[in-house]
Protein backbone atom coordinates (compact mmCIF):
# COMPACT_ATOMS: atom_id res chain seq x y z
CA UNK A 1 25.25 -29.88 -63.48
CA UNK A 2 23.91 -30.94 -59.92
CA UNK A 3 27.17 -28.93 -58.58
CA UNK A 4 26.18 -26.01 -60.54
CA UNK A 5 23.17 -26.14 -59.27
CA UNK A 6 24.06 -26.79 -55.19
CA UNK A 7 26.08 -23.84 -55.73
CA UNK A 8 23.61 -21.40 -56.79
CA UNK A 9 21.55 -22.92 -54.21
CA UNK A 10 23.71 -22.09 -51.34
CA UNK A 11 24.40 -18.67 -52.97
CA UNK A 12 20.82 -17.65 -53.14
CA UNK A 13 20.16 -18.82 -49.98
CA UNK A 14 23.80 -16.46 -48.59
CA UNK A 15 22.10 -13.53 -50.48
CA UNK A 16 18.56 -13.69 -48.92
CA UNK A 17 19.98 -14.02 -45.42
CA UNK A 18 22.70 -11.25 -45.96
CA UNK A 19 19.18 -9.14 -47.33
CA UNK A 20 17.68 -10.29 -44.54
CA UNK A 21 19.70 -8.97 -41.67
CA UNK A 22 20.43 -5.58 -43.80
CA UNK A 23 16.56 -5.46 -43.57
CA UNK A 24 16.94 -6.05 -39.81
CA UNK A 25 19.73 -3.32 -39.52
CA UNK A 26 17.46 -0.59 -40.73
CA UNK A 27 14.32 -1.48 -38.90
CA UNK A 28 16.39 -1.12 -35.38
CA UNK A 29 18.12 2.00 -36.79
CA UNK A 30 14.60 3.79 -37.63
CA UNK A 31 13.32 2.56 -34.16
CA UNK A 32 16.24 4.15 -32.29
CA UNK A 33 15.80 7.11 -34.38
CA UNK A 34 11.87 7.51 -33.62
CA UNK A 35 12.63 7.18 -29.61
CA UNK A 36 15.36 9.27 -29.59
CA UNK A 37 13.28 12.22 -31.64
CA UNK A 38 10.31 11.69 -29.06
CA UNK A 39 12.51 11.97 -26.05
CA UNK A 40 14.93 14.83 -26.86
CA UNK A 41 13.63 18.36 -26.68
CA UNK A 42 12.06 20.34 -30.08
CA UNK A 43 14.53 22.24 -31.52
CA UNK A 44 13.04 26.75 -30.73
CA UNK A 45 11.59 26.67 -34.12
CA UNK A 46 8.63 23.74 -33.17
CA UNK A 47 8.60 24.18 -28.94
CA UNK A 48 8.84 28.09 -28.60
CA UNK A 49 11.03 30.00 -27.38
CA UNK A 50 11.04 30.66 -23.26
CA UNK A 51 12.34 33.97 -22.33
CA UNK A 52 13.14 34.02 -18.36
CA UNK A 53 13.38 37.80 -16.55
CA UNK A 54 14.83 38.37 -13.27
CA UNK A 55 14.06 42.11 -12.85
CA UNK A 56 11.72 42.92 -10.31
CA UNK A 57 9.94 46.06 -10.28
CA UNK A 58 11.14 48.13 -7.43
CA UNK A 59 7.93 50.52 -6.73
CA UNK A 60 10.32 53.41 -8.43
CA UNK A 61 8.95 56.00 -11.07
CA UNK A 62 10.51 55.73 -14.43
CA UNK A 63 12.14 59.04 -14.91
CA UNK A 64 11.15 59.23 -18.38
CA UNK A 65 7.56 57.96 -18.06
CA UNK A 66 5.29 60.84 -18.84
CA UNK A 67 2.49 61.62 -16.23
CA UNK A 68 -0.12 64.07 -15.03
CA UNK A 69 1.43 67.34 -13.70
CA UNK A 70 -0.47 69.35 -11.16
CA UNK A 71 0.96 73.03 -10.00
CA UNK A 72 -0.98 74.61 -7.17
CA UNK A 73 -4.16 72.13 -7.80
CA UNK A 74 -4.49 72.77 -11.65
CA UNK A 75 -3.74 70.27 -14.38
CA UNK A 76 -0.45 71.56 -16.70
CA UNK A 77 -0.15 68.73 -19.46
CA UNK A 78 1.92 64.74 -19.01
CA UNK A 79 5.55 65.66 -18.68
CA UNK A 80 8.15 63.93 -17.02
CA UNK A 81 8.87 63.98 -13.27
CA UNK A 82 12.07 66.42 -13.46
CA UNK A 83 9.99 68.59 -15.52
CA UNK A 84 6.63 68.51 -13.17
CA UNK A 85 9.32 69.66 -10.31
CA UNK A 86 10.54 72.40 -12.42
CA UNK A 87 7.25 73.54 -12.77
CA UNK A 88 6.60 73.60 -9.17
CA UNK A 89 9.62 75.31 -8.60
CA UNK A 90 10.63 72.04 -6.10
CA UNK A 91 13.21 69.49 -6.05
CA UNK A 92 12.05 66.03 -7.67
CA UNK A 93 11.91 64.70 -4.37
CA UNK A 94 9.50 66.66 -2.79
CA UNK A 95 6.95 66.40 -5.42
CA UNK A 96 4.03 63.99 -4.02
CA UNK A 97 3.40 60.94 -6.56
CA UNK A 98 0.16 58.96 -6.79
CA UNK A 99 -3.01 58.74 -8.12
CA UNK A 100 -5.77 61.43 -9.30
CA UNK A 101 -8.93 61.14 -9.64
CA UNK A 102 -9.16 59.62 -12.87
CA UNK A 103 -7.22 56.90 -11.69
CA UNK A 104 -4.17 58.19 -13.22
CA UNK A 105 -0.40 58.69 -12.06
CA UNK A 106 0.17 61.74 -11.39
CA UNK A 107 1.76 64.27 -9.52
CA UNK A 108 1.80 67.80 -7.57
CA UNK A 109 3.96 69.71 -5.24
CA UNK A 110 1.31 68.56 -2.66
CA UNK A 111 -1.15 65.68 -2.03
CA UNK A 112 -4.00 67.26 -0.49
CA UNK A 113 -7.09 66.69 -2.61
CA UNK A 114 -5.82 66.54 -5.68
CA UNK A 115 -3.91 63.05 -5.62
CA UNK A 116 -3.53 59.85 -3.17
CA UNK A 117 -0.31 58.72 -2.74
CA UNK A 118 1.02 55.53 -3.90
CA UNK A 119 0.78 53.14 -1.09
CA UNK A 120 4.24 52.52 0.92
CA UNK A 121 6.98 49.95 -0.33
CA UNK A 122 6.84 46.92 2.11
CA UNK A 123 10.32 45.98 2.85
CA UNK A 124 10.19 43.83 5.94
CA UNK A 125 11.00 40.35 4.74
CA UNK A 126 7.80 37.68 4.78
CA UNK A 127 8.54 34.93 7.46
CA UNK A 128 6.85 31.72 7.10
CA UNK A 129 4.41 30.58 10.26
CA UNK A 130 4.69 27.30 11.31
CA UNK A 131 1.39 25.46 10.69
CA UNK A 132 -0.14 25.41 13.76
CA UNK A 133 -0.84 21.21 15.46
CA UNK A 134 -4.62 20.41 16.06
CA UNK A 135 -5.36 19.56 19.17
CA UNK A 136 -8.23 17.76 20.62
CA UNK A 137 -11.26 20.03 21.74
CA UNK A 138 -12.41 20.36 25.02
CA UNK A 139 -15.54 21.30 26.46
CA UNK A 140 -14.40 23.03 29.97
CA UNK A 141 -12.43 24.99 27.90
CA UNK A 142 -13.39 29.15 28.15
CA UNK A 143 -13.21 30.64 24.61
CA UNK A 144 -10.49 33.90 24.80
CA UNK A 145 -12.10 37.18 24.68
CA UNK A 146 -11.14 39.04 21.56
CA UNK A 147 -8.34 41.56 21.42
CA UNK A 148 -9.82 45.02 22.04
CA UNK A 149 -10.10 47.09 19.37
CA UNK A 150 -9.56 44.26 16.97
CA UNK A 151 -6.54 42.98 14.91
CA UNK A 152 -3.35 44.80 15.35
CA UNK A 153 -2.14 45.90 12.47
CA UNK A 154 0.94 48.72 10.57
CA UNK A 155 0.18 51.97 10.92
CA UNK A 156 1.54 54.93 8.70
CA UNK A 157 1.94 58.50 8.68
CA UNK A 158 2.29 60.28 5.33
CA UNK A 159 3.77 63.63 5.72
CA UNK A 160 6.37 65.68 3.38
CA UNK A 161 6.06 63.28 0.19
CA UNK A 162 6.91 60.53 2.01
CA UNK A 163 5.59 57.76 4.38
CA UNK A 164 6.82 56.52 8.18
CA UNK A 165 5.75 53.74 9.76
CA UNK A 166 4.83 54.11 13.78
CA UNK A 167 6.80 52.31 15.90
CA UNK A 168 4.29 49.70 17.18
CA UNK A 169 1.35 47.53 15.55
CA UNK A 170 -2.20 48.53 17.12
CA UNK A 171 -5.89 48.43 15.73
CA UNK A 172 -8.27 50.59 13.27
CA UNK A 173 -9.13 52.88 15.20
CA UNK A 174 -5.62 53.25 17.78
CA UNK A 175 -4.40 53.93 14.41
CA UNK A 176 -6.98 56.87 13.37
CA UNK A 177 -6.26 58.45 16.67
CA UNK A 178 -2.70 58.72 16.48
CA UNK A 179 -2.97 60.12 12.54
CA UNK A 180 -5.71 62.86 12.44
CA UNK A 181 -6.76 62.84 16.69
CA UNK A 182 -6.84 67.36 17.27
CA UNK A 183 -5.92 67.80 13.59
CA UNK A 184 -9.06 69.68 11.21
CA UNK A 185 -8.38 69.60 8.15
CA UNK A 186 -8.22 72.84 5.71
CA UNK A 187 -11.71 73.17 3.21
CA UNK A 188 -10.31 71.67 -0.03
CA UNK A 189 -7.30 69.60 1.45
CA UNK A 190 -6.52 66.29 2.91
CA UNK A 191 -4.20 64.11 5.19
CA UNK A 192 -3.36 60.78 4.70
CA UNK A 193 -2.36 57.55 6.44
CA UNK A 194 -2.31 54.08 5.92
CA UNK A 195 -3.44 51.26 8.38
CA UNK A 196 -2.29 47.40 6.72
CA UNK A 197 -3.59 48.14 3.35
CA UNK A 198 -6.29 50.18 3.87
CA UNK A 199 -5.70 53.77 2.50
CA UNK A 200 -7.01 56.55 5.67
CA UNK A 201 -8.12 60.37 4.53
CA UNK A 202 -8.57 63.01 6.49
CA UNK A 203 -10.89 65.72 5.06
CA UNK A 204 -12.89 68.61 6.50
CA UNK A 205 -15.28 67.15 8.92
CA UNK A 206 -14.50 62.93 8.35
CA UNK A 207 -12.24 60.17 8.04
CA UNK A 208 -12.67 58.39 5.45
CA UNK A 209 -11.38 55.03 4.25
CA UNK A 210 -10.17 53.39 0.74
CA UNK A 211 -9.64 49.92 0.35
CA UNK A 212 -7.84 50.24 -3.72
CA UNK A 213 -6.16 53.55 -3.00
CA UNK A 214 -8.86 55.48 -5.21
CA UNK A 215 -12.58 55.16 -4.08
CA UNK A 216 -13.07 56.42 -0.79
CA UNK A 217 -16.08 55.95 1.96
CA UNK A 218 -16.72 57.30 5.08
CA UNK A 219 -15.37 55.89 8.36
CA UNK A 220 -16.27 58.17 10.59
CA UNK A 221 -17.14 61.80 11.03
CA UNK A 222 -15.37 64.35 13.14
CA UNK A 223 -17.15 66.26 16.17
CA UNK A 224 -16.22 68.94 18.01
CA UNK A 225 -12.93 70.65 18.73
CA UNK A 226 -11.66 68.47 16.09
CA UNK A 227 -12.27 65.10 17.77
CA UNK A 228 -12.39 61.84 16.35
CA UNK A 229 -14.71 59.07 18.44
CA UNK A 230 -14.03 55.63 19.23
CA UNK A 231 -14.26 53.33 16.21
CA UNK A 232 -15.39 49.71 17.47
């Protein structure tokens, strides 16, 4: 009997150490499985779904995009810009597009008063500037004088439904008298320029000056002989 029972002793004491490690087995196994869940990435169902684009809008018109149609200053209905050309009896390309007075796109077989044109499309690539080293400051120093006429900045010309950009950088007002300097304008029309991204109008009388491309102020007024003064 005392074998019998060693026996079962050692057997029950096999079974609870094979039930032991079993135990063991599937602790670890549910501990790898909860790290491995919280460190590998949600299936699109639970973390979204990220859509990348690489398009870039070019500045261009959508050729099927409805907008406001002007012939000879009047309002004809949203149609498309092949059919606003038609209309004006003009090739698509000569049709001016920008934006009326309701702050619309729009456009008209000229810009005059009826519509500003879209500002130009800024090709010249961006080059980084250096960040400039501190140095110490002095007091014999003499403080530079400021550039005359102020910052030096693009200036453009708008003229047959398209812009062009002068050949050099200058000021405000360099810039004013090189667009509308001997030019009066016609009662109900307008000229326009551009100087960095301000938006320039010449009207009857004024020059006047648009920092959004839509609400205009005056920058200065013509005198005589169709003259423009200095701007400081």
């Amino acid at each position: 009997m005392d074998i019998f029972n060693d026996r079962r002793i050692v057997l029950a004491l096999i079974g609870g150490a094979l039930a032991l490690l079993a135990g063991l087995g599937i602790a670890i196994g549910m501990v790898s499985k909860t790290r491995s869940d919280k460190t590998s990435a949600p299936p699109a169902s639970q973390g979204g779904l990220v859509v990348e684009t690489t398009a870039a809008d070019d500045g261009g018109i959508d050729p099927a995009r409805p907008l406001r149609c002007f012939v000879a200053g009047q309002y004809v209905g949203e149609v498309t810009l092949a059919e606003c050309a038609k209309k004006n009896g003009v090739a698509t390309g000569a049709l001016d597009v920008g934006v009326d007075s309701s702050g619309n796109l729009a456009a008209a077989d000229q810009a005059g008063t009826v519509l500003t044109p879209l500002p130009p499309v800024q090709t010249e690539p961006v080059v980084a500037q250096a960040p400039a080293i501190p140095t110490a400051p002095t007091t014999t120093s003499t403080p530079a004088a400021p550039a005359a006429g102020g910052p030096a900045g693009a200036c453009w010309r708008y003229s047959g439904a398209a812009w062009s950009k002068l050949p050099s950088e200058m000021p405000l007002g360099a810039c004013v008298q090189a667009l509308f300097a001997g030019h009066c304008e016609r009662p109900g029309g307008a000229t326009y320029g551009r100087w960095m991204a301000q938006t320039l109008r010449l009207v009857p009388g004024k020059v006047e000056v648009s920092g959004d491309n839509r609400s205009f102020r005056t920058l200065v007024d013509q005198g005589p002989g169709c003259a423009i003064p200095s701007i400081g």
